[in-house]
Protein backbone atom coordinates (compact mmCIF):
# COMPACT_ATOMS: atom_id res chain seq x y z
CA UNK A 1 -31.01 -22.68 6.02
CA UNK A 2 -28.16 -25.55 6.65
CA UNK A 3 -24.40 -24.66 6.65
CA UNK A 4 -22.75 -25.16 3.32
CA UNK A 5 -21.15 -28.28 3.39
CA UNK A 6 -17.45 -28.81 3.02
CA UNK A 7 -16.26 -28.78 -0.02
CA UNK A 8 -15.91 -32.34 -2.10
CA UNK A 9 -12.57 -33.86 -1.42
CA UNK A 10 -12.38 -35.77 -5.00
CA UNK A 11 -12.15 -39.13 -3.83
CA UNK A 12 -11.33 -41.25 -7.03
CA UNK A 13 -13.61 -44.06 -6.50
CA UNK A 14 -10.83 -46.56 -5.84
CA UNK A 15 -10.42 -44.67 -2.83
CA UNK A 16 -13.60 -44.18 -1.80
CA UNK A 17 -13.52 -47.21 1.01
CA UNK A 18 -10.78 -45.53 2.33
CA UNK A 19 -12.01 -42.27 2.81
CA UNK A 20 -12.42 -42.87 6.32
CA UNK A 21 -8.39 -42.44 6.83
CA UNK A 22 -8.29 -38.66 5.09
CA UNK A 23 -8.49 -36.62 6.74
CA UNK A 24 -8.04 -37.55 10.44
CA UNK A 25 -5.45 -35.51 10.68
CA UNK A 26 -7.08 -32.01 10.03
CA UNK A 27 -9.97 -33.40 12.32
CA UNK A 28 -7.76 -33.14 15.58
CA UNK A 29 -6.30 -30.00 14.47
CA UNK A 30 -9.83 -28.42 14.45
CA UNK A 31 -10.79 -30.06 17.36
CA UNK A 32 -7.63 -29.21 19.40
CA UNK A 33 -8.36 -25.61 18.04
CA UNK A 34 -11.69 -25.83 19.25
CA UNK A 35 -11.04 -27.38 22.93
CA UNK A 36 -8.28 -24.44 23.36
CA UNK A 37 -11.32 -22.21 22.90
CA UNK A 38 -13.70 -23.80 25.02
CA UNK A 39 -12.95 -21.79 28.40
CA UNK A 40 -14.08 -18.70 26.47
CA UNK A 41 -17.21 -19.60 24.68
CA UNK A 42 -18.26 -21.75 27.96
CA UNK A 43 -17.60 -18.24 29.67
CA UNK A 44 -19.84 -15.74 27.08
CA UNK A 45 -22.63 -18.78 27.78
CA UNK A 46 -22.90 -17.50 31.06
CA UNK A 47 -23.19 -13.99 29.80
CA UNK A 48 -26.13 -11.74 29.09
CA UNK A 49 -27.30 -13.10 25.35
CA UNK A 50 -26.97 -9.66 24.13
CA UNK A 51 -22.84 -10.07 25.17
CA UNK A 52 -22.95 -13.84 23.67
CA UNK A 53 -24.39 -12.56 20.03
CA UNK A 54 -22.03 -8.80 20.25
CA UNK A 55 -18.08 -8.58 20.42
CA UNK A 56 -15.52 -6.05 19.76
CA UNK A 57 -14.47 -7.48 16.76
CA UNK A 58 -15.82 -10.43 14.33
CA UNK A 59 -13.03 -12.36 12.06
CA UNK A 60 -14.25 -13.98 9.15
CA UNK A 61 -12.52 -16.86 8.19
CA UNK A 62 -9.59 -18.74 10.17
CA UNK A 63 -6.95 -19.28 7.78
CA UNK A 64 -3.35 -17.98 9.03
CA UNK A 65 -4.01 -14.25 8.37
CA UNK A 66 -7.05 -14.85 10.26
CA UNK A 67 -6.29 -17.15 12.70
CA UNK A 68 -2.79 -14.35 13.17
CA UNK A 69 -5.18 -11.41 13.34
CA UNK A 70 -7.50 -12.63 16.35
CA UNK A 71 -4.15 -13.64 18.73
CA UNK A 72 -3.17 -10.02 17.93
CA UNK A 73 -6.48 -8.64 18.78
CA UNK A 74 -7.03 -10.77 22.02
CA UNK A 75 -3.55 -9.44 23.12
CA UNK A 76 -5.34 -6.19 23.19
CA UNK A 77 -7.89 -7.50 25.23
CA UNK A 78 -10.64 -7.92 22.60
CA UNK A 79 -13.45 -9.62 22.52
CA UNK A 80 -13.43 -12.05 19.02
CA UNK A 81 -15.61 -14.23 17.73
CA UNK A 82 -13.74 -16.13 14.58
CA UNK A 83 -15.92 -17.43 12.17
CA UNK A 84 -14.92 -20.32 10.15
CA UNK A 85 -16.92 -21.59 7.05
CA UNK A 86 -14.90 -25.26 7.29
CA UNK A 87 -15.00 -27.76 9.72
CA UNK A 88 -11.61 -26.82 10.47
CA UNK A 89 -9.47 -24.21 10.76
CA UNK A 90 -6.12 -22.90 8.18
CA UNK A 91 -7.83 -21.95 4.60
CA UNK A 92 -5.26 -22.83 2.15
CA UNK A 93 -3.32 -24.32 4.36
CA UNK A 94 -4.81 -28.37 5.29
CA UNK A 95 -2.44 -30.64 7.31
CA UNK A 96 -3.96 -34.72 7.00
CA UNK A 97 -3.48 -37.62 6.77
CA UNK A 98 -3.42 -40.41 3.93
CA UNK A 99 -2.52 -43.84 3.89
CA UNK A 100 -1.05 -43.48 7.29
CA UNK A 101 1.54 -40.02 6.04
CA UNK A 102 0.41 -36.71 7.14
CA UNK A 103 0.57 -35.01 4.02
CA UNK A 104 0.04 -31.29 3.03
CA UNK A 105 -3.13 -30.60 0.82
CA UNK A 106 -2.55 -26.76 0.75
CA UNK A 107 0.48 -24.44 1.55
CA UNK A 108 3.70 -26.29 3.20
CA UNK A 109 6.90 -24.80 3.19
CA UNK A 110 8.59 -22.39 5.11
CA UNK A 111 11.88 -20.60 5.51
CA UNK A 112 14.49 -18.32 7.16
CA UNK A 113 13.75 -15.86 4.03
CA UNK A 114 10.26 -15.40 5.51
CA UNK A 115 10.74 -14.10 8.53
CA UNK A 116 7.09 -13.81 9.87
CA UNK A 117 6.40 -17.43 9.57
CA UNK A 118 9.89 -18.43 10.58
CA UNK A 119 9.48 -15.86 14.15
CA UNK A 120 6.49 -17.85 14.65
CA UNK A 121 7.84 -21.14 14.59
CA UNK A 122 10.68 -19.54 17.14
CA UNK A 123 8.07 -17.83 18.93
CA UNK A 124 6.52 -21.56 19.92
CA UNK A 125 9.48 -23.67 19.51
CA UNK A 126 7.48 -26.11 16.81
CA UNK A 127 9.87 -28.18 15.12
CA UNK A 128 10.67 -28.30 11.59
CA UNK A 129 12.21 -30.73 9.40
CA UNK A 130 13.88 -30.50 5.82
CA UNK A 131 12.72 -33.00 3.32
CA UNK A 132 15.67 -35.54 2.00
CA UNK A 133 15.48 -34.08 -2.21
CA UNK A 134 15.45 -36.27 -5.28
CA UNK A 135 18.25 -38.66 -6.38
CA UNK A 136 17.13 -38.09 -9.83
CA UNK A 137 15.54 -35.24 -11.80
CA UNK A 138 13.38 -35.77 -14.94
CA UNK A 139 13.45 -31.91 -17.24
CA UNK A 140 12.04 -31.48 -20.24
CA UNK A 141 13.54 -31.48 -23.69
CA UNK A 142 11.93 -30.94 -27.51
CA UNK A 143 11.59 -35.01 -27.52
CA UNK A 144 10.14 -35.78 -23.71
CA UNK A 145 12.10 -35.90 -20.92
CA UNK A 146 15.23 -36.22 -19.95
CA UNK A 147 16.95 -37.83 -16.49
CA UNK A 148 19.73 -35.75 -15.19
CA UNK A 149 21.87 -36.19 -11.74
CA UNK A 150 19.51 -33.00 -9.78
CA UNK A 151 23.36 -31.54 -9.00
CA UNK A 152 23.52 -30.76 -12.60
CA UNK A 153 19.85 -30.32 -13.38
CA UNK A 154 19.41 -26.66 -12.57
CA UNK A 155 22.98 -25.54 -14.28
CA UNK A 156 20.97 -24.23 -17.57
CA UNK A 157 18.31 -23.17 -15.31
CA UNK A 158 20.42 -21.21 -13.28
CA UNK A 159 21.24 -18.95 -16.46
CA UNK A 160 18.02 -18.64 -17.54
CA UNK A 161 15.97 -17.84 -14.13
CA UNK A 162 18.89 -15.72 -13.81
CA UNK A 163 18.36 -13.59 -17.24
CA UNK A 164 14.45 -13.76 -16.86
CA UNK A 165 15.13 -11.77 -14.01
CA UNK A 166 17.31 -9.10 -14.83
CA UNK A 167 16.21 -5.91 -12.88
CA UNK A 168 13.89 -7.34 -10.51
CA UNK A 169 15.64 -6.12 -6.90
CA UNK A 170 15.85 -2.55 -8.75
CA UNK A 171 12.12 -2.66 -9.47
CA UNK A 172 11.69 -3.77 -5.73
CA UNK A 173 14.79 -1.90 -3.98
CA UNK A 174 12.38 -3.15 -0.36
CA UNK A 175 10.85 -6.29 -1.36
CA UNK A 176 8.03 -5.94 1.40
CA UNK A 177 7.34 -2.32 0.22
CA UNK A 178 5.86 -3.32 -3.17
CA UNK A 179 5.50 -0.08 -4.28
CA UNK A 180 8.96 1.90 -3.36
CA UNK A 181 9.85 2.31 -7.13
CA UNK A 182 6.00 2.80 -8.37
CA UNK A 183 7.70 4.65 -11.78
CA UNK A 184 9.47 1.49 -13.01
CA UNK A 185 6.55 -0.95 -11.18
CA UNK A 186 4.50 1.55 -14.04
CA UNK A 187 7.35 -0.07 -16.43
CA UNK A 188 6.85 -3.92 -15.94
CA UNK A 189 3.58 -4.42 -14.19
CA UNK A 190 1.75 -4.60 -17.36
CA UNK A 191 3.10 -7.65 -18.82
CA UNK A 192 2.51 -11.02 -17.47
CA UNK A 193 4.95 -13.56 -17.81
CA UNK A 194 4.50 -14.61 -21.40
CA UNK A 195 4.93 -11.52 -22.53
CA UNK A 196 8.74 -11.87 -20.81
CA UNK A 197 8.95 -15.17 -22.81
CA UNK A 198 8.50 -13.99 -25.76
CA UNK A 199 10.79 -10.81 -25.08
CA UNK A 200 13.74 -12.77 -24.10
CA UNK A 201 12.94 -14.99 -27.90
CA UNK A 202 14.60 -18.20 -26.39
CA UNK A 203 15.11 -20.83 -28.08
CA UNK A 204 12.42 -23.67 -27.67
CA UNK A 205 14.62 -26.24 -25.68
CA UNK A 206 15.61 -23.06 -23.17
CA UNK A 207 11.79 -22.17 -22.73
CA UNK A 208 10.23 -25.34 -21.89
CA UNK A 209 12.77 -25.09 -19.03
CA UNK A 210 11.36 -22.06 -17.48
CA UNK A 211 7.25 -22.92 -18.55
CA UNK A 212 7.03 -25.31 -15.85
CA UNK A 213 7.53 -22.42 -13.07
CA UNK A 214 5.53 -19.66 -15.10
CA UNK A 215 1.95 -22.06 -16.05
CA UNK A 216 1.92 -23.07 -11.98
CA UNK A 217 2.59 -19.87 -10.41
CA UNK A 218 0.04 -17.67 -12.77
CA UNK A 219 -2.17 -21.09 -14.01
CA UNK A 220 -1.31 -19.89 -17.22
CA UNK A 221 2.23 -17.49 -18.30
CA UNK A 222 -0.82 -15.21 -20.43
CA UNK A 223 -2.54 -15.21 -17.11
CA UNK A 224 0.31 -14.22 -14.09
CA UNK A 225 1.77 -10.94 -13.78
CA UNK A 226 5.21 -10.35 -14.07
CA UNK A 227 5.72 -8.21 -11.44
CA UNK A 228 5.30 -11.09 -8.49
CA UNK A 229 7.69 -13.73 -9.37
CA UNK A 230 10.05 -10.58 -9.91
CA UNK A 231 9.17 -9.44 -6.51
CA UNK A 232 9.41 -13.13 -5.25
CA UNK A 233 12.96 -13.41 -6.52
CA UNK A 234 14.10 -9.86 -4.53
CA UNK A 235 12.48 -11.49 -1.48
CA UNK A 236 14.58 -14.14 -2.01
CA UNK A 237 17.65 -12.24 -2.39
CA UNK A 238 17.75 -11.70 -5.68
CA UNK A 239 20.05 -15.05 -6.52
CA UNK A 240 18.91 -18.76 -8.21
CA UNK A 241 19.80 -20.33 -4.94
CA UNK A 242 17.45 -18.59 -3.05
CA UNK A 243 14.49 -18.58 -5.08
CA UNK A 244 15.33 -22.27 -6.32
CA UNK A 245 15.54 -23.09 -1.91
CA UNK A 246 12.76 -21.12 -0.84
CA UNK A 247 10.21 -24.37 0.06
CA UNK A 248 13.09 -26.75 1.84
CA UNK A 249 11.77 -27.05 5.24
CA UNK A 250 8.12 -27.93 6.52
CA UNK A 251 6.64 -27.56 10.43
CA UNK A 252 7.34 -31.36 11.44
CA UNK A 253 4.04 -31.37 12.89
CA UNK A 254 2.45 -30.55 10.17
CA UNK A 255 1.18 -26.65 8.88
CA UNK A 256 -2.31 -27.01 11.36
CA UNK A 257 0.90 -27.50 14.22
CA UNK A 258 1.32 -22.98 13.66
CA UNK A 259 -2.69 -22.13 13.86
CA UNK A 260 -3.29 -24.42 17.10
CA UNK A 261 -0.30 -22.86 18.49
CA UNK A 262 -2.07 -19.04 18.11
CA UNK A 263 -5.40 -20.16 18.71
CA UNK A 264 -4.06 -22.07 22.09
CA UNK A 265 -2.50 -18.71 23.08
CA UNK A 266 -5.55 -16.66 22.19
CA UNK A 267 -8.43 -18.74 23.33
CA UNK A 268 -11.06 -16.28 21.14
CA UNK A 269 -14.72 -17.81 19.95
CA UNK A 270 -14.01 -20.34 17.79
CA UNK A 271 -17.32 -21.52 15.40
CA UNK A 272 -16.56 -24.05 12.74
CA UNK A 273 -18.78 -24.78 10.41
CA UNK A 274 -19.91 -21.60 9.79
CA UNK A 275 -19.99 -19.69 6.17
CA UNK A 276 -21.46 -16.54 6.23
CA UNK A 277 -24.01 -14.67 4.25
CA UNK A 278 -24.01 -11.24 4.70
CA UNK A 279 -22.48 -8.58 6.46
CA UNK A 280 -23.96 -5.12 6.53
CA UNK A 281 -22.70 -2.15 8.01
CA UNK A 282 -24.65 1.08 10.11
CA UNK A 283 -22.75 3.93 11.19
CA UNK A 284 -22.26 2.56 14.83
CA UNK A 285 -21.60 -1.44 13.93
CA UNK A 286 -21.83 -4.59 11.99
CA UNK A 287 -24.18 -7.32 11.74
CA UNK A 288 -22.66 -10.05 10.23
CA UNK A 289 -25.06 -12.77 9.75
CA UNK A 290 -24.14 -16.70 8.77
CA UNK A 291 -25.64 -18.59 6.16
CA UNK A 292 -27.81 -20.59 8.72
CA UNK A 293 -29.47 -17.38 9.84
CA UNK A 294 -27.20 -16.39 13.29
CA UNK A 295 -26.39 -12.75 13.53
CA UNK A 296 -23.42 -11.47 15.36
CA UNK A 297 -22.74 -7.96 15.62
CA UNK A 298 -19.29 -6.16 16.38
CA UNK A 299 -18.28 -2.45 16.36
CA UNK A 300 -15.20 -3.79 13.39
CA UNK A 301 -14.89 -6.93 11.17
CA UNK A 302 -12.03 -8.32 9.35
CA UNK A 303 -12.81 -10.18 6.49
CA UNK A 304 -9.70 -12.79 5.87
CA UNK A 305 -11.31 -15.04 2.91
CA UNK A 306 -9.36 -14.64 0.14
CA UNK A 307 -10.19 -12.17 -2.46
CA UNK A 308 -11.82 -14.74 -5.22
CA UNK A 309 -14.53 -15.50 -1.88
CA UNK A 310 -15.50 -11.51 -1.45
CA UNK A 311 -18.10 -12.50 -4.34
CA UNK A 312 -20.20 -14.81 -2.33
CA UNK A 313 -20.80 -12.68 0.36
CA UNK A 314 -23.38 -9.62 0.29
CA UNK A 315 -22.12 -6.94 1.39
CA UNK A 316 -24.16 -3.71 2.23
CA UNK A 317 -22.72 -1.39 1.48
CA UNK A 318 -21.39 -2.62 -1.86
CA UNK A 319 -17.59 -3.64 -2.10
CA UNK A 320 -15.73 -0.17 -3.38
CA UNK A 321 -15.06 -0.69 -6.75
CA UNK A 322 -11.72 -1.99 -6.72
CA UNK A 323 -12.60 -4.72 -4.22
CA UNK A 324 -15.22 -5.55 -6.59
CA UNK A 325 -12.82 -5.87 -9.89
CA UNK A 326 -10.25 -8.01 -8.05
CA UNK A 327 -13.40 -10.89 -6.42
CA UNK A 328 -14.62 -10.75 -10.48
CA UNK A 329 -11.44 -11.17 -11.73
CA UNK A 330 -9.78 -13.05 -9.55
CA UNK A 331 -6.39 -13.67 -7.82
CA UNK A 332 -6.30 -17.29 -6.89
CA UNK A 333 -4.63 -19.14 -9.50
CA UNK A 334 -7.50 -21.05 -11.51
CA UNK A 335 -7.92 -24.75 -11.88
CA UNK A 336 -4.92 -25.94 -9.64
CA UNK A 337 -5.31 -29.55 -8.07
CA UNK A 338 -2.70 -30.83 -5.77
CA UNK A 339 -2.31 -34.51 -5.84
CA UNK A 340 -0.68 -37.13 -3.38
CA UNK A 341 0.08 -40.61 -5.57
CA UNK A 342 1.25 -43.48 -4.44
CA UNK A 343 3.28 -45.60 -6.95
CA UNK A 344 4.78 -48.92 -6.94
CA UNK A 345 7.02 -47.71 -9.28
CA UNK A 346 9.24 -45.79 -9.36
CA UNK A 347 9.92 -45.62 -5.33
CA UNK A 348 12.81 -43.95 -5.45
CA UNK A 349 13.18 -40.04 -4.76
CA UNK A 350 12.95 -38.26 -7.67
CA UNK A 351 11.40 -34.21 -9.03
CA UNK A 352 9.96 -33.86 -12.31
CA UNK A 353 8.75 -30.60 -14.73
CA UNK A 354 6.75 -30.47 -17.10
CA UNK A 355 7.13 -27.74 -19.83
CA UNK A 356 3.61 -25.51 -20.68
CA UNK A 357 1.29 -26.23 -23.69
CA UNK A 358 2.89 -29.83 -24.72
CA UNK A 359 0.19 -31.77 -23.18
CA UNK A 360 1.01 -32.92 -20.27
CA UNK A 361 -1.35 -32.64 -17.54
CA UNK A 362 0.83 -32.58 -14.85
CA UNK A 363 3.30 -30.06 -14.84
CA UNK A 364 5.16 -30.70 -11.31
CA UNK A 365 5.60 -34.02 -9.70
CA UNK A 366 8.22 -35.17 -7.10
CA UNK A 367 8.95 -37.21 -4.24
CA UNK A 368 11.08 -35.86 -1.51
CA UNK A 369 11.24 -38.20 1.02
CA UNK A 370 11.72 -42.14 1.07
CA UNK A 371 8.79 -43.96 1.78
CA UNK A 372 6.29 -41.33 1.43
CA UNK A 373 3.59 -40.75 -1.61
CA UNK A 374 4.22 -38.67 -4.20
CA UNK A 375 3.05 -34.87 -4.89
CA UNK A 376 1.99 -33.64 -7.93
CA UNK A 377 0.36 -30.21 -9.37
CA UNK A 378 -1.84 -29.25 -12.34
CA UNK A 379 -3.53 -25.82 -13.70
CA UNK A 380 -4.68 -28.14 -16.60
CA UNK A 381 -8.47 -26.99 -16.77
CA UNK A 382 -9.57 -30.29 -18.61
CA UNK A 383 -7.67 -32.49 -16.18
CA UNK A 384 -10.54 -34.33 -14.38
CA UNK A 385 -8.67 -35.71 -11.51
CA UNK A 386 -11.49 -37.67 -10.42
CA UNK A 387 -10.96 -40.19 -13.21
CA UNK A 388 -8.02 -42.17 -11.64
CA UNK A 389 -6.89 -43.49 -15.17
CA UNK A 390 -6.64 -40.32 -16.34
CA UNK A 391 -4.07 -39.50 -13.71
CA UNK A 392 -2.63 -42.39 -14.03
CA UNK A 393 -2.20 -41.74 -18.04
CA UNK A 394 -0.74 -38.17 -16.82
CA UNK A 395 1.45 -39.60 -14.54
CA UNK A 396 2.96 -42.34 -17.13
CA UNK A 397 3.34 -38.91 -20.36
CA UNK A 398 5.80 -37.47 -17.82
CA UNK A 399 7.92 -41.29 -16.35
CA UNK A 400 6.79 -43.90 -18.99
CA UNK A 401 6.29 -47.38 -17.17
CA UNK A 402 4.89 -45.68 -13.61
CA UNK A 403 2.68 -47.45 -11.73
CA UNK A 404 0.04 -46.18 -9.54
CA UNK A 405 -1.70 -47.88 -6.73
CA UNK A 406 -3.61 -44.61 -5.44
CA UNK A 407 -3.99 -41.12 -5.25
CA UNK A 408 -6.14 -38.59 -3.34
CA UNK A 409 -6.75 -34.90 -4.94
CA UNK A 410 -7.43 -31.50 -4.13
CA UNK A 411 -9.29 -29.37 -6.44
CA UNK A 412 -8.95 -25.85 -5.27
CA UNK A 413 -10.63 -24.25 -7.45
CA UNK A 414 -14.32 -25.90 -6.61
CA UNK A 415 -13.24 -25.33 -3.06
CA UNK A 416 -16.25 -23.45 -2.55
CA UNK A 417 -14.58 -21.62 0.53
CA UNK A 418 -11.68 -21.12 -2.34
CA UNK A 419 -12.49 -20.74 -5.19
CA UNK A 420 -8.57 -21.18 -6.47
CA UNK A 421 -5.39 -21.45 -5.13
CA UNK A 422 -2.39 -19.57 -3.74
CA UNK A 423 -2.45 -16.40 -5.04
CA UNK A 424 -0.89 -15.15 -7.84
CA UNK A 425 -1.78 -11.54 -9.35
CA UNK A 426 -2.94 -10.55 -13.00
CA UNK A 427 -0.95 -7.76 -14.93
CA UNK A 428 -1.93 -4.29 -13.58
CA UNK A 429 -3.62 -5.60 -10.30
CA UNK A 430 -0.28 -4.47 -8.23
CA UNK A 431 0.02 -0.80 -9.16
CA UNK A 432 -3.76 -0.55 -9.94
CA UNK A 433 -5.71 -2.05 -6.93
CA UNK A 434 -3.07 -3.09 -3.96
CA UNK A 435 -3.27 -0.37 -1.83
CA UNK A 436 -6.90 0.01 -2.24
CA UNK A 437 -7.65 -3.49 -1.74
CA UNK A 438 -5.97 -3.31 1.98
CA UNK A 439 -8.10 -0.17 2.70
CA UNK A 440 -10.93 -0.39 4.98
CA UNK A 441 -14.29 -0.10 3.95
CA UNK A 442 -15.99 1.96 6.38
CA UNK A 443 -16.07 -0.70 9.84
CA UNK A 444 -14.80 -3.64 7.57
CA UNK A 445 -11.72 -4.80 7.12
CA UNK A 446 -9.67 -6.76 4.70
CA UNK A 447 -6.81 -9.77 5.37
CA UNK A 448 -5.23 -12.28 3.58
CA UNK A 449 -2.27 -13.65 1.56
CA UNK A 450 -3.89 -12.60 -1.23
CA UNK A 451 -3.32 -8.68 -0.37
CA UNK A 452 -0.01 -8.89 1.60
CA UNK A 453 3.08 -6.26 1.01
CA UNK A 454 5.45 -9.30 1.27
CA UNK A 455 5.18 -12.77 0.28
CA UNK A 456 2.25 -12.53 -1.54
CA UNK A 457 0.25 -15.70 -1.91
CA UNK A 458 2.69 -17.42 0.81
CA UNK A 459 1.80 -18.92 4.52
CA UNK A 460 4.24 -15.32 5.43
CA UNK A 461 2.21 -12.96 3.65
CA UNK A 462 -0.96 -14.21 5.41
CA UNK A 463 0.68 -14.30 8.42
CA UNK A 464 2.02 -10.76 7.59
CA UNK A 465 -1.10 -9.50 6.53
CA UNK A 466 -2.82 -10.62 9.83
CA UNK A 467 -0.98 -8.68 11.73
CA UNK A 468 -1.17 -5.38 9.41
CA UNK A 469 -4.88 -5.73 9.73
CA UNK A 470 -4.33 -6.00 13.70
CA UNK A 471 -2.44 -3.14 14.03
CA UNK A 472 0.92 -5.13 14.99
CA UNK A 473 3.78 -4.39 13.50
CA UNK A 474 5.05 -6.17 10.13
CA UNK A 475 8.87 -7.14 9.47
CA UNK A 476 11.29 -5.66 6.86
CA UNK A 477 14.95 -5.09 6.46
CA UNK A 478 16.52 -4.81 9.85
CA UNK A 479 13.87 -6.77 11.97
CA UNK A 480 12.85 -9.36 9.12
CA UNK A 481 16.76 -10.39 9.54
CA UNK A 482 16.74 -10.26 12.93
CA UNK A 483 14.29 -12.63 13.12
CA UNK A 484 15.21 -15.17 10.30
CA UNK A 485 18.28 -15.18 12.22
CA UNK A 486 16.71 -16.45 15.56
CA UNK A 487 17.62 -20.27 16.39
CA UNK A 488 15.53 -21.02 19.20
CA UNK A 489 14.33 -23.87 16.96
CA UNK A 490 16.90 -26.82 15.20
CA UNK A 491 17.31 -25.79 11.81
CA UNK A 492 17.90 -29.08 9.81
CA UNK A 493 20.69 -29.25 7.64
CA UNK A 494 20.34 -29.42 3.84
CA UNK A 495 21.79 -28.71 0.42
CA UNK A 496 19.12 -26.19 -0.70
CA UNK A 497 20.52 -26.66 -4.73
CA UNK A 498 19.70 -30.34 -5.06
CA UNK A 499 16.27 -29.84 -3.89
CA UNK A 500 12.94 -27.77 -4.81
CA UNK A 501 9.46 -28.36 -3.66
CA UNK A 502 6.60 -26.14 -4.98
CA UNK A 503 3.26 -26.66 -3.59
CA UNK A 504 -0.32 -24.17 -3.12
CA UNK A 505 2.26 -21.39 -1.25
């Protein structure tokens, strides 16, 4: 059987002759993964087959909790084999290239409030840089959109965001111990973040300023749980500013710049291109064996997919039941597409948000920096980003006059390897299936942003959860400031309340 192919990158067919430019980018990355690798694979060549085909541990899928999880492991002296179903390596996370800009297709930001990402940038000195912010903001109002100076933009928000989350550090006392308070979790975790809409009964210019936030980070407010963004906000200290700050600086050398780092470091068996089928346990190993009919066996297995992937693997035996509910259900948020647009006009720097359920397709859109394209989000199910006058249409609902030259989008949801985005939790999945969900199942393993304690859905949670799964020891309180405080690397300086970015976390 051949390998699954990657997934479809959506050219629009305007863009089509210039697919040959996407994507360069996350080419090298894989291949400088890869080459770091080589001494070790070359090595297990040489090897009785038996010792090339059986390790001491098999990692399935090399995301960042993955990719975090086998430099652990090798520290230990493991053998790993890493399995990746892409032709290159960070999940969620894709660092490339577009019209000559590396751009970010998946998870970007970081920052000194996530200190597992941000001791890993210290740990290996990669630089970081803070994008520039908008000049002008464009928020919502009952008749379309309004410009505002973005120094005054977030005034009304601030009150709001502020109000929407009254009593979130005292449902999460220890932000990265989810479930310290489980008796008032018990309170909240059943209503998603409609339901907190409606209690608050704002009036309808106040609530298109907070729908924006609420349809991206659940793909619908009916859909996302309340208790994450609350638990978001104590991570970020429990204040606007911090939450509103949170994605202000990005690795200068793009996301891909982290995983070659660890993989450099680790030099573990690296094989791209390879989804797997099935993984079956006995009571002395596991056989996992790859959709193009290789089996590798290994006394443990972590499987670092996310969640919404479980599904299309066979597992024997079954998934426990709770793994099972959350790969049906789901975690990733449905139906997001990131965008990168390139418009002639406007060229300045500007952020835009769009309110929930008014029709527009788009409900973020900014650009940060001068000079460089244009990001934009949707969790608009009938938004068919391969028809580029469609986007172009969606683009023009939320700045009338735009014009766009190009675009490139990711559809994360058809992402085969996938299957959605970031992830963002249902109501009742925290107190119902979290701790289960990081429990083993007999020699397997789980990993992933998707089941962190911490920054949950973030490029820190997977990291995080990477080393949980490892046995390494996870930040909070005391050492998680310790090392957001480190400054081995140049910490640009910005004014974190005139600028947001959101992205695929």
């Amino acid at each position: 059987m051949e390998p699954t192919p990657p997934p479809n990158r959506e050219l629009p067919r305007r863009s089509v002759l210039k697919a040959g430019v996407a994507g360069g980018l996350a080419i090298t990355g894989a291949a400088a993964a890869a080459s770091a690798t080589t001494a070790v694979a070359v090595a297990d060549e040489a090897q009785a087959p038996e010792l090339r085909r059986h390790f001491d541990v098999i990692v399935v899928g090399a995301g960042m909790a993955g990719v975090t999880a086998t430099r652990e492991l090798r520290a230990k002296g493991k053998r790993v084999l890493l399995l990746e179903a892409r032709n290159r390596v960070g999940g969620r996370t894709w660092t490339d290239t577009w019209q000559g800009h590396q751009i970010e297709r998946g998870g970007t930001w970081v920052d000194r409030l996530q200190p597992h990402v941000w001791r890993e940038l210290n740990r290996y000195r990669l630089p970081i840089m803070a994008d520039a912010g908008p000049t002008r903001a464009f928020m919502p109002t009952i008749g379309g959109f309004g410009e505002y100076d973005p120094a005054v933009a977030y005034v009304r928000q601030k009150e709001l965001f502020t109000r929407f989350f009254d009593r979130a550090t005292e449902i999460f006392p220890e932000p990265f111990k989810p479930l310290t308070r489980p008796d008032l979790v018990a309170q909240f975790d059943v209503f998603s973040l409609r339901d907190r809409l409606d209690q608050m009964a704002l009036p309808l210019e106040d609530e298109i300023l907070l729908t924006s936030w609420t349809s991206l980070y659940g793909g619908t407010s009916e859909r996302g749980s309340l208790t994450l963004i609350q638990q978001w906000w104590a991570l970020s200290g429990g204040t606007f500013e911090g939450f509103h700050g949170v994605n202000t600086y990005r690795p200068t050398l793009g996301t891909v710049s982290i995983l070659n780092a660890m993989l450099a470091e680790a030099k573990p068996v690296l094989k791209l291109n390879t989804p797997v089928k099935a993984i079956t346990q006995t009571t002395r190993e596991v056989k996992v064996t790859t959709q193009a009919g290789e089996v590798f066996t290994a006394p443990e297995v972590i499987v670092a997919v996310p969640v919404n992937v479980w599904r299309t693997i066979s597992f024997s035996p079954a998934l426990p039941a709770a793994h099972r509910e959350a790969t049906t259900t789901g975690v990733g948020v449905p139906h997001e597409k990131k965008l990168w647009i390139d418009l002639s006009t406007p060229t300045d720097r500007f952020v835009a948000e769009a309110p929930e359920g008014m029709g527009y397709p788009l409900c973020f859109m900014g650009r940060f920096n001068d000079g460089q394209p244009v990001v934009a989000f949707s969790v608009d199910s009938t938004f068919d980003t391969t028809d580029g006058a469609a986007v172009e249409r969606a683009v023009q609902k939320v700045i009338p006059g735009a014009k766009m030259r190009d675009y490139i989008a990711t559809n994360w949801h058809v992402d085969p390897f996938s299957l959605g985005a970031g992830a963002y939790r249902q109501p009742n999945q925290l107190l119902r299936l979290h701790e289960k969900l990081q429990a083993p199942h007999g020699r397997v393993k789980f990993a992933g942003a998707d089941i962190a304690n911490g920054w949950n859905g973030y490029i820190d949670g997977a990291i995080e959860d990477g080393l949980r799964v490892a046995g390494s020891p996870t930040l909070s309180g005391p050492a998680a400031a310790a090392a957001s405080a480190e400054e081995r690397i140049v910490v640009p300086k910005v004014n974190r309340a005139l600028y947001r970015g959101l992205g695929i976390r």
